[in-house]
N, C-alpha and C. Protein backbone atom coordinates (compact mmCIF):
# COMPACT_ATOMS: atom_id res chain seq x y z
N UNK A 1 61.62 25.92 62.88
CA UNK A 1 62.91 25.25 63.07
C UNK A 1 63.49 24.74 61.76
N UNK A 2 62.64 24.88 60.63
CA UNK A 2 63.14 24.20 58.86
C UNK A 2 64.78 24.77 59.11
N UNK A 3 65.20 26.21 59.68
CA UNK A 3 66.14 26.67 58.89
C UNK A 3 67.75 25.79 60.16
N UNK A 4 67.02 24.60 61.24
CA UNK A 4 68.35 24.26 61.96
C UNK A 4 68.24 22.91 61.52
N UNK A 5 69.24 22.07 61.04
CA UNK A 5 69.49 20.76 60.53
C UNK A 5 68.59 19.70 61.52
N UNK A 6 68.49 20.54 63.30
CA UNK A 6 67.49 19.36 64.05
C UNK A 6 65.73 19.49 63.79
N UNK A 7 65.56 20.72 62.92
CA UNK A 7 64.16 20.66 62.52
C UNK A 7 64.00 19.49 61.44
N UNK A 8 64.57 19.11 60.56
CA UNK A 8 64.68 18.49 59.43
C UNK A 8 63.86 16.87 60.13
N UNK A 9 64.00 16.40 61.08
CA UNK A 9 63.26 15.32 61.34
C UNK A 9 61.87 15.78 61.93
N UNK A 10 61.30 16.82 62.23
CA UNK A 10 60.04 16.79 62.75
C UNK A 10 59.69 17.30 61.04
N UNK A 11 60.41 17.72 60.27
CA UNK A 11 59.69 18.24 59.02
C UNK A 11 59.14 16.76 57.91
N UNK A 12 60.55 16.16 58.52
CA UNK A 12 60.26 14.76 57.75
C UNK A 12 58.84 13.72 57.78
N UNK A 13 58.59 13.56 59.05
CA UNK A 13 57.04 13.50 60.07
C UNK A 13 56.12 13.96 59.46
N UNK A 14 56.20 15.41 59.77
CA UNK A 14 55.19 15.90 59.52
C UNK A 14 54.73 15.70 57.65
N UNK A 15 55.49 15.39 56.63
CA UNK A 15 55.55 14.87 55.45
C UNK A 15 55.09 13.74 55.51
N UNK A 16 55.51 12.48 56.72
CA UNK A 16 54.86 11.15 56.49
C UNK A 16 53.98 11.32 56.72
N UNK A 17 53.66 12.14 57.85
CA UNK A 17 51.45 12.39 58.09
C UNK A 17 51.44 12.73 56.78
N UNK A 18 51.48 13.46 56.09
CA UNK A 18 50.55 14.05 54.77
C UNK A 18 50.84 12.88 53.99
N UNK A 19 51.97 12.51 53.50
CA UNK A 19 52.01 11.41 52.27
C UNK A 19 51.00 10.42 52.60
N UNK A 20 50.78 9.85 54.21
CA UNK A 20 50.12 8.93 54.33
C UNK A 20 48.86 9.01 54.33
N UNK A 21 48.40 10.85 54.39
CA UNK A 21 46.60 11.10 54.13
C UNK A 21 46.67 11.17 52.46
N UNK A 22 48.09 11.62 52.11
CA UNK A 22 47.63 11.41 50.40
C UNK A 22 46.62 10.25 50.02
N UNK A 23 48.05 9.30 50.23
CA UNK A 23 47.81 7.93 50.00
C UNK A 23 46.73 7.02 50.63
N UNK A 24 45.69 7.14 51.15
CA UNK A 24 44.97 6.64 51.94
C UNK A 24 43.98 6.59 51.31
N UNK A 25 43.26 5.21 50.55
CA UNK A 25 41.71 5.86 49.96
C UNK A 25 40.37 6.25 50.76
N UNK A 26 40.90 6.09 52.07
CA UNK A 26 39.85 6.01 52.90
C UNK A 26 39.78 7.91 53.37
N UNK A 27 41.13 8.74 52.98
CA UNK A 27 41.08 9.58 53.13
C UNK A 27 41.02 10.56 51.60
N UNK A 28 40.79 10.02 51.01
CA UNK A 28 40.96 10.83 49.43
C UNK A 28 39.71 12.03 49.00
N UNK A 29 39.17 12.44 50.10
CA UNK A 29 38.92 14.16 50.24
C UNK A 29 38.90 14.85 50.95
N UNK A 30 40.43 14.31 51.77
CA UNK A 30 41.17 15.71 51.80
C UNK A 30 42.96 15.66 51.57
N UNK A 31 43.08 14.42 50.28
CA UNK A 31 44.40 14.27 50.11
C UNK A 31 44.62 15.54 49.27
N UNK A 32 43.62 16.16 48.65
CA UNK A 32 43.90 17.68 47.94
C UNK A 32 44.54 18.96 49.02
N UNK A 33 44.64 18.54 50.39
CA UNK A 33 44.65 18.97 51.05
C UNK A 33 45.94 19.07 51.99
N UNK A 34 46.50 17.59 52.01
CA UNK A 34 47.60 17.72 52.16
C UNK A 34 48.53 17.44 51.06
N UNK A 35 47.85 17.80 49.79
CA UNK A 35 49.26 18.22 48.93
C UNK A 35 49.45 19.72 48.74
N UNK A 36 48.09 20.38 48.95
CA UNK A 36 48.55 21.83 49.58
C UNK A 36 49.23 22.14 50.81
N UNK A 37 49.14 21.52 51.65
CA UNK A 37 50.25 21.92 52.95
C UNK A 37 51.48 21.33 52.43
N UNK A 38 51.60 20.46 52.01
CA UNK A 38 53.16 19.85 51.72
C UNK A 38 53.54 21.02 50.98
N UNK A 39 52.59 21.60 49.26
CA UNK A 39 53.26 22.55 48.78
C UNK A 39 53.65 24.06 49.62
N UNK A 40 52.38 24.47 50.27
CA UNK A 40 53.20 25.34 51.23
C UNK A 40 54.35 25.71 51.98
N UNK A 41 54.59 24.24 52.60
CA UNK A 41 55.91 24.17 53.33
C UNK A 41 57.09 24.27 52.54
N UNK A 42 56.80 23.78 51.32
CA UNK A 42 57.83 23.79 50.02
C UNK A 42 58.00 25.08 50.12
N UNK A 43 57.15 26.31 49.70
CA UNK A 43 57.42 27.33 49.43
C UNK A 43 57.98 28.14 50.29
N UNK A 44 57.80 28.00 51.80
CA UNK A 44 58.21 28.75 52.77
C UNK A 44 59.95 28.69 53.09
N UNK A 45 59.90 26.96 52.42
CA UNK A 45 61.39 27.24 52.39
C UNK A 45 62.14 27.47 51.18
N UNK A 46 61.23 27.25 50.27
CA UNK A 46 62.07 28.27 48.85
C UNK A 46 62.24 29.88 49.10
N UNK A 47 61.60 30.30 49.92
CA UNK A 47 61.67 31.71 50.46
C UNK A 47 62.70 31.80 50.95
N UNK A 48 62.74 31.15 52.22
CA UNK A 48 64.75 30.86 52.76
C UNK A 48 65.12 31.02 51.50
N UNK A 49 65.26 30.25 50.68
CA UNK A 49 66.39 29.96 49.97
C UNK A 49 66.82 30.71 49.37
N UNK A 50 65.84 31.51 48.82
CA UNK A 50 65.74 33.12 48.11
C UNK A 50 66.34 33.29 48.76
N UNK A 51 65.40 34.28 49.96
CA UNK A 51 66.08 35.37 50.75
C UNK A 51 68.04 35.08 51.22
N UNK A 52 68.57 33.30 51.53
CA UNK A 52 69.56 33.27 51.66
C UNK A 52 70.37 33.82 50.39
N UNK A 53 70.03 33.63 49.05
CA UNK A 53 70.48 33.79 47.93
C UNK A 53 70.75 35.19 47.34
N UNK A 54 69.78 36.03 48.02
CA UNK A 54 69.81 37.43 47.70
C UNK A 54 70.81 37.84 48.75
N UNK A 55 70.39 37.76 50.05
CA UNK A 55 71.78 38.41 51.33
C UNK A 55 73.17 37.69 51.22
N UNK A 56 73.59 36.59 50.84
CA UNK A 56 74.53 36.31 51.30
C UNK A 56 75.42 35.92 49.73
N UNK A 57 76.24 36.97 49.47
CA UNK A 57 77.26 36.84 48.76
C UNK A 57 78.36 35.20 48.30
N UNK A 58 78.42 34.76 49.65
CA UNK A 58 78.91 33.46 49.47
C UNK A 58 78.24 32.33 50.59
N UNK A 59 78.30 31.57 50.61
CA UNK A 59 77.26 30.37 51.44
C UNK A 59 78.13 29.43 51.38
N UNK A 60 77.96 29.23 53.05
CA UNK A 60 78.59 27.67 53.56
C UNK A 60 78.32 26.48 52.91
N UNK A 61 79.10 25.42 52.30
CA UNK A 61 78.81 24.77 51.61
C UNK A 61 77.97 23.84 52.75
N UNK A 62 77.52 23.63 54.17
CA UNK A 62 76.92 22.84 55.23
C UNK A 62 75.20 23.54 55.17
N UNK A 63 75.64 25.23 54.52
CA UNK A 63 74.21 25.57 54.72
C UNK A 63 73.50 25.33 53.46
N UNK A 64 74.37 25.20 52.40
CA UNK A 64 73.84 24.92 51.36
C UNK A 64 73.20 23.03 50.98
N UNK A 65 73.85 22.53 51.83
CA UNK A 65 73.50 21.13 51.80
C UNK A 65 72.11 21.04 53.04
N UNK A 66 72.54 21.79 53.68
CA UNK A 66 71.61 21.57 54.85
C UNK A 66 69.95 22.27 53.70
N UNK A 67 70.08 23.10 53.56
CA UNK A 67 68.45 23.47 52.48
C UNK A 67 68.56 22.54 51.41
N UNK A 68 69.49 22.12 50.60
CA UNK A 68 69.24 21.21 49.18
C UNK A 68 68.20 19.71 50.13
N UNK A 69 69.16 19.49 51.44
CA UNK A 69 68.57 18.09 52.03
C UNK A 69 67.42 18.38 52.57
N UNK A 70 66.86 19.67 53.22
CA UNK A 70 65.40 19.79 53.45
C UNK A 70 64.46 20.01 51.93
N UNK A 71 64.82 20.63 51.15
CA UNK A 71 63.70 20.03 49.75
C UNK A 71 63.94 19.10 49.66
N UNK A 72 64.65 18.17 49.37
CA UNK A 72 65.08 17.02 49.42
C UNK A 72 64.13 15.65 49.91
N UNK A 73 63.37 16.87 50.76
CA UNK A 73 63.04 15.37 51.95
C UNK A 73 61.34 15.64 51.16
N UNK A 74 60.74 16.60 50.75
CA UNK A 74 59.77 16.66 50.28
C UNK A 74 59.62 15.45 48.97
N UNK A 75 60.88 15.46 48.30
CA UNK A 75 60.70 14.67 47.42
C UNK A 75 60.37 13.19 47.72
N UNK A 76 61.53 12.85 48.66
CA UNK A 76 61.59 11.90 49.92
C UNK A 76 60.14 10.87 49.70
N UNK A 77 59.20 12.01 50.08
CA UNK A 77 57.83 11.57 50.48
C UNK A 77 56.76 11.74 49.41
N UNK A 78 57.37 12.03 48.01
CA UNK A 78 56.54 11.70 46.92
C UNK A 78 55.83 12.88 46.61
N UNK A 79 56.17 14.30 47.39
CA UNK A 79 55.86 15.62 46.91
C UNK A 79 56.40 16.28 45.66
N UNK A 80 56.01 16.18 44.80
CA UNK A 80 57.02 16.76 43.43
C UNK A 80 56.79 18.25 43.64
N UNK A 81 58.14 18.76 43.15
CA UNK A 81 58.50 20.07 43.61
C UNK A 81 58.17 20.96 42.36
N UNK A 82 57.59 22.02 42.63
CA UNK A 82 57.25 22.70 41.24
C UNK A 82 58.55 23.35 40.26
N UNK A 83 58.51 23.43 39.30
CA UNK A 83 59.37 24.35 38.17
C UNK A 83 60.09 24.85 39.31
N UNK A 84 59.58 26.12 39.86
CA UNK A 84 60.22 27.24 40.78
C UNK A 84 61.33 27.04 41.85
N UNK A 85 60.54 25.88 42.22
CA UNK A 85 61.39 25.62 43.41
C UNK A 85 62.67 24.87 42.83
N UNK A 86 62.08 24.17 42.43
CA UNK A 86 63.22 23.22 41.49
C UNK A 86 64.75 24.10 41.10
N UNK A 87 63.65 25.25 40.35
CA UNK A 87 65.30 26.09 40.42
C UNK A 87 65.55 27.08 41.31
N UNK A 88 64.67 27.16 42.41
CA UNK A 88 65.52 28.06 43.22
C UNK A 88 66.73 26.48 43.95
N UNK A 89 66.47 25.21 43.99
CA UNK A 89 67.46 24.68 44.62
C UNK A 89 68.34 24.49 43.60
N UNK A 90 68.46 24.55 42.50
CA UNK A 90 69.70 24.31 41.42
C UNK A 90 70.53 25.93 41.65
N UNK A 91 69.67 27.01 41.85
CA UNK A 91 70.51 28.15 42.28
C UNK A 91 71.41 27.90 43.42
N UNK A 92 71.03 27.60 44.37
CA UNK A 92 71.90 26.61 45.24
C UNK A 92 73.12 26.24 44.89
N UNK A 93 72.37 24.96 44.43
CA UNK A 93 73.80 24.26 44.42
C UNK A 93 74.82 24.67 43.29
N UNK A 94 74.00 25.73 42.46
CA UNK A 94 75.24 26.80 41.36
C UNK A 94 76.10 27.71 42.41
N UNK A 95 75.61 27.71 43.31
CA UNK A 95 76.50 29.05 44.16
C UNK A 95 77.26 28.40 45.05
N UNK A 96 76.84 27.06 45.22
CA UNK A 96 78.21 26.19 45.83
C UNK A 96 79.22 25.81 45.04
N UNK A 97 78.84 25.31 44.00
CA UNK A 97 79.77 25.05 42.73
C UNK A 97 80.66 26.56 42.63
N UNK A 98 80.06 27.46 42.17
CA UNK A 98 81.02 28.62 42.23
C UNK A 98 81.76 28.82 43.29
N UNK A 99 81.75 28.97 43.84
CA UNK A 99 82.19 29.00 45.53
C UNK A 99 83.28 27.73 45.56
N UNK A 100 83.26 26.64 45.57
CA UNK A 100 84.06 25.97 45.10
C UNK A 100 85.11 25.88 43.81
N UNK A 101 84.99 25.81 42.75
CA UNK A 101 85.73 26.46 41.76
C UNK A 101 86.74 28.14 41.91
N UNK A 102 86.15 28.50 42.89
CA UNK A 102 86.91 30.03 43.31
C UNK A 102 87.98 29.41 44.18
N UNK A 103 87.71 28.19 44.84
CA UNK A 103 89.05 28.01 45.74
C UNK A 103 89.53 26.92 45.03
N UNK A 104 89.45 26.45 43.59
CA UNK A 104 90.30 25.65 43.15
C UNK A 104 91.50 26.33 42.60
N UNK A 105 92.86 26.12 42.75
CA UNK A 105 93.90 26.45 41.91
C UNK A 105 93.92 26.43 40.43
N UNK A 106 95.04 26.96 39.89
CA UNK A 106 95.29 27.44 38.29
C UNK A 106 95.22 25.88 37.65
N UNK A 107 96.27 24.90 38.37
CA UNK A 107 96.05 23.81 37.97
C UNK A 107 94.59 23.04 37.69
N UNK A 108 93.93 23.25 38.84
CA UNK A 108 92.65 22.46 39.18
C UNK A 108 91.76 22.84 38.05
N UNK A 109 91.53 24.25 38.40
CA UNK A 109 91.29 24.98 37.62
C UNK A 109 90.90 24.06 35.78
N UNK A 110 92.43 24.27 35.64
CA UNK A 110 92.48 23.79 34.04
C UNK A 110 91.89 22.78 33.59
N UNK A 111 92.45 21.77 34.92
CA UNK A 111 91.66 20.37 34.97
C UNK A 111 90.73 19.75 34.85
N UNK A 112 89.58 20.93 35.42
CA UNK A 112 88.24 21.18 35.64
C UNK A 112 87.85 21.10 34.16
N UNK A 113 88.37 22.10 33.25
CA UNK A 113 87.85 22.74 31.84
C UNK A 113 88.26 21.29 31.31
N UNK A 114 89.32 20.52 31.35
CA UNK A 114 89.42 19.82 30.44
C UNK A 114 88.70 18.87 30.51
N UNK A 115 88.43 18.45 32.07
CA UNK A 115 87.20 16.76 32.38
C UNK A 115 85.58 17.83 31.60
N UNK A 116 85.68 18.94 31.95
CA UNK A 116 84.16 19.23 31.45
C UNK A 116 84.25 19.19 29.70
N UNK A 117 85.36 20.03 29.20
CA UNK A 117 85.25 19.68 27.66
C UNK A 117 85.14 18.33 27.44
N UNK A 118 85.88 17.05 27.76
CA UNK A 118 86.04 15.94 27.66
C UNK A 118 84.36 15.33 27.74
N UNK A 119 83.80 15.88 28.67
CA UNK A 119 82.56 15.39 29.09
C UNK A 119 81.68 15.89 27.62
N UNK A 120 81.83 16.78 27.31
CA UNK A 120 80.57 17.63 26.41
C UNK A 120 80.92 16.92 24.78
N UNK A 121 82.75 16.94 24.38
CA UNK A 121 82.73 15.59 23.30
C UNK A 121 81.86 14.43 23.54
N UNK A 122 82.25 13.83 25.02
CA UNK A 122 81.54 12.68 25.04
C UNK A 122 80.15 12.93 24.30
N UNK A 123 79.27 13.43 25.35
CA UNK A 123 77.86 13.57 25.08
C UNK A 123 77.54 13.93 23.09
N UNK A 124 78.29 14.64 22.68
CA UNK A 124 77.94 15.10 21.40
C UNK A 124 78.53 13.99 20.18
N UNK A 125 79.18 13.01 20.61
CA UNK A 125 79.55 11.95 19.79
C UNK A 125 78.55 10.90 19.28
């Protein structure tokens, strides 16, 4: 159910069971154990995210929030997300950004370039 917005609370759960066998010294051999299932679940839905990323040309900006907020929730619970995943969700949210910027106007558009140049003086001053 990861891939319908009402799975997202039994996924959340099932994260507080593990964070809370992490964290438990009374359970600390087999907290190696549920930071491998937490990473698993990570990966199964970096797979979504792929596979959404490879089939679908443009993406709902609801489906794209809806996967950024399920990794999201891993972090949530003190799972750090590896390199990989990390950027398969910044691929994400690049293909919403594009996707957005495609329906900004000539004006907006310009607007855009000038708050971002404006931004990159800032930083380099």
């Amino acid at each position: 159910m990861m891939s319908r917005p009402e799975g997202r609370p039994h996924l959340a759960e099932a994260l507080q069971l593990l964070a809370d066998v992490r964290d438990n010294p009374q359970t600390s051999d087999v907290a190696e154990v549920a930071l491998t299932v937490a990473l698993l679940y990570a990966k199964k839905v970096q797979a979504e995210v792929e596979s959404l990323l490879v089939r679908e040309p443009t993406i709902h900006w609801e489906t794209v929030d809806h996967w950024v907020n399920t990794l999201s929730e891993f972090e949530r619970y003190g799972f750090a997300l590896p390199q990989e995943i990390e950027d398969s969700k910044a691929k994400l949210r690049l293909r919403r950004l594009m996707r957005d910027i495609a329906h900004l106007s000539p004006s907006e558009r310009k607007e855009l370039i000038e708050r971002l140049q404006s931004m990159n003086t800032d930083s380099t001053s």
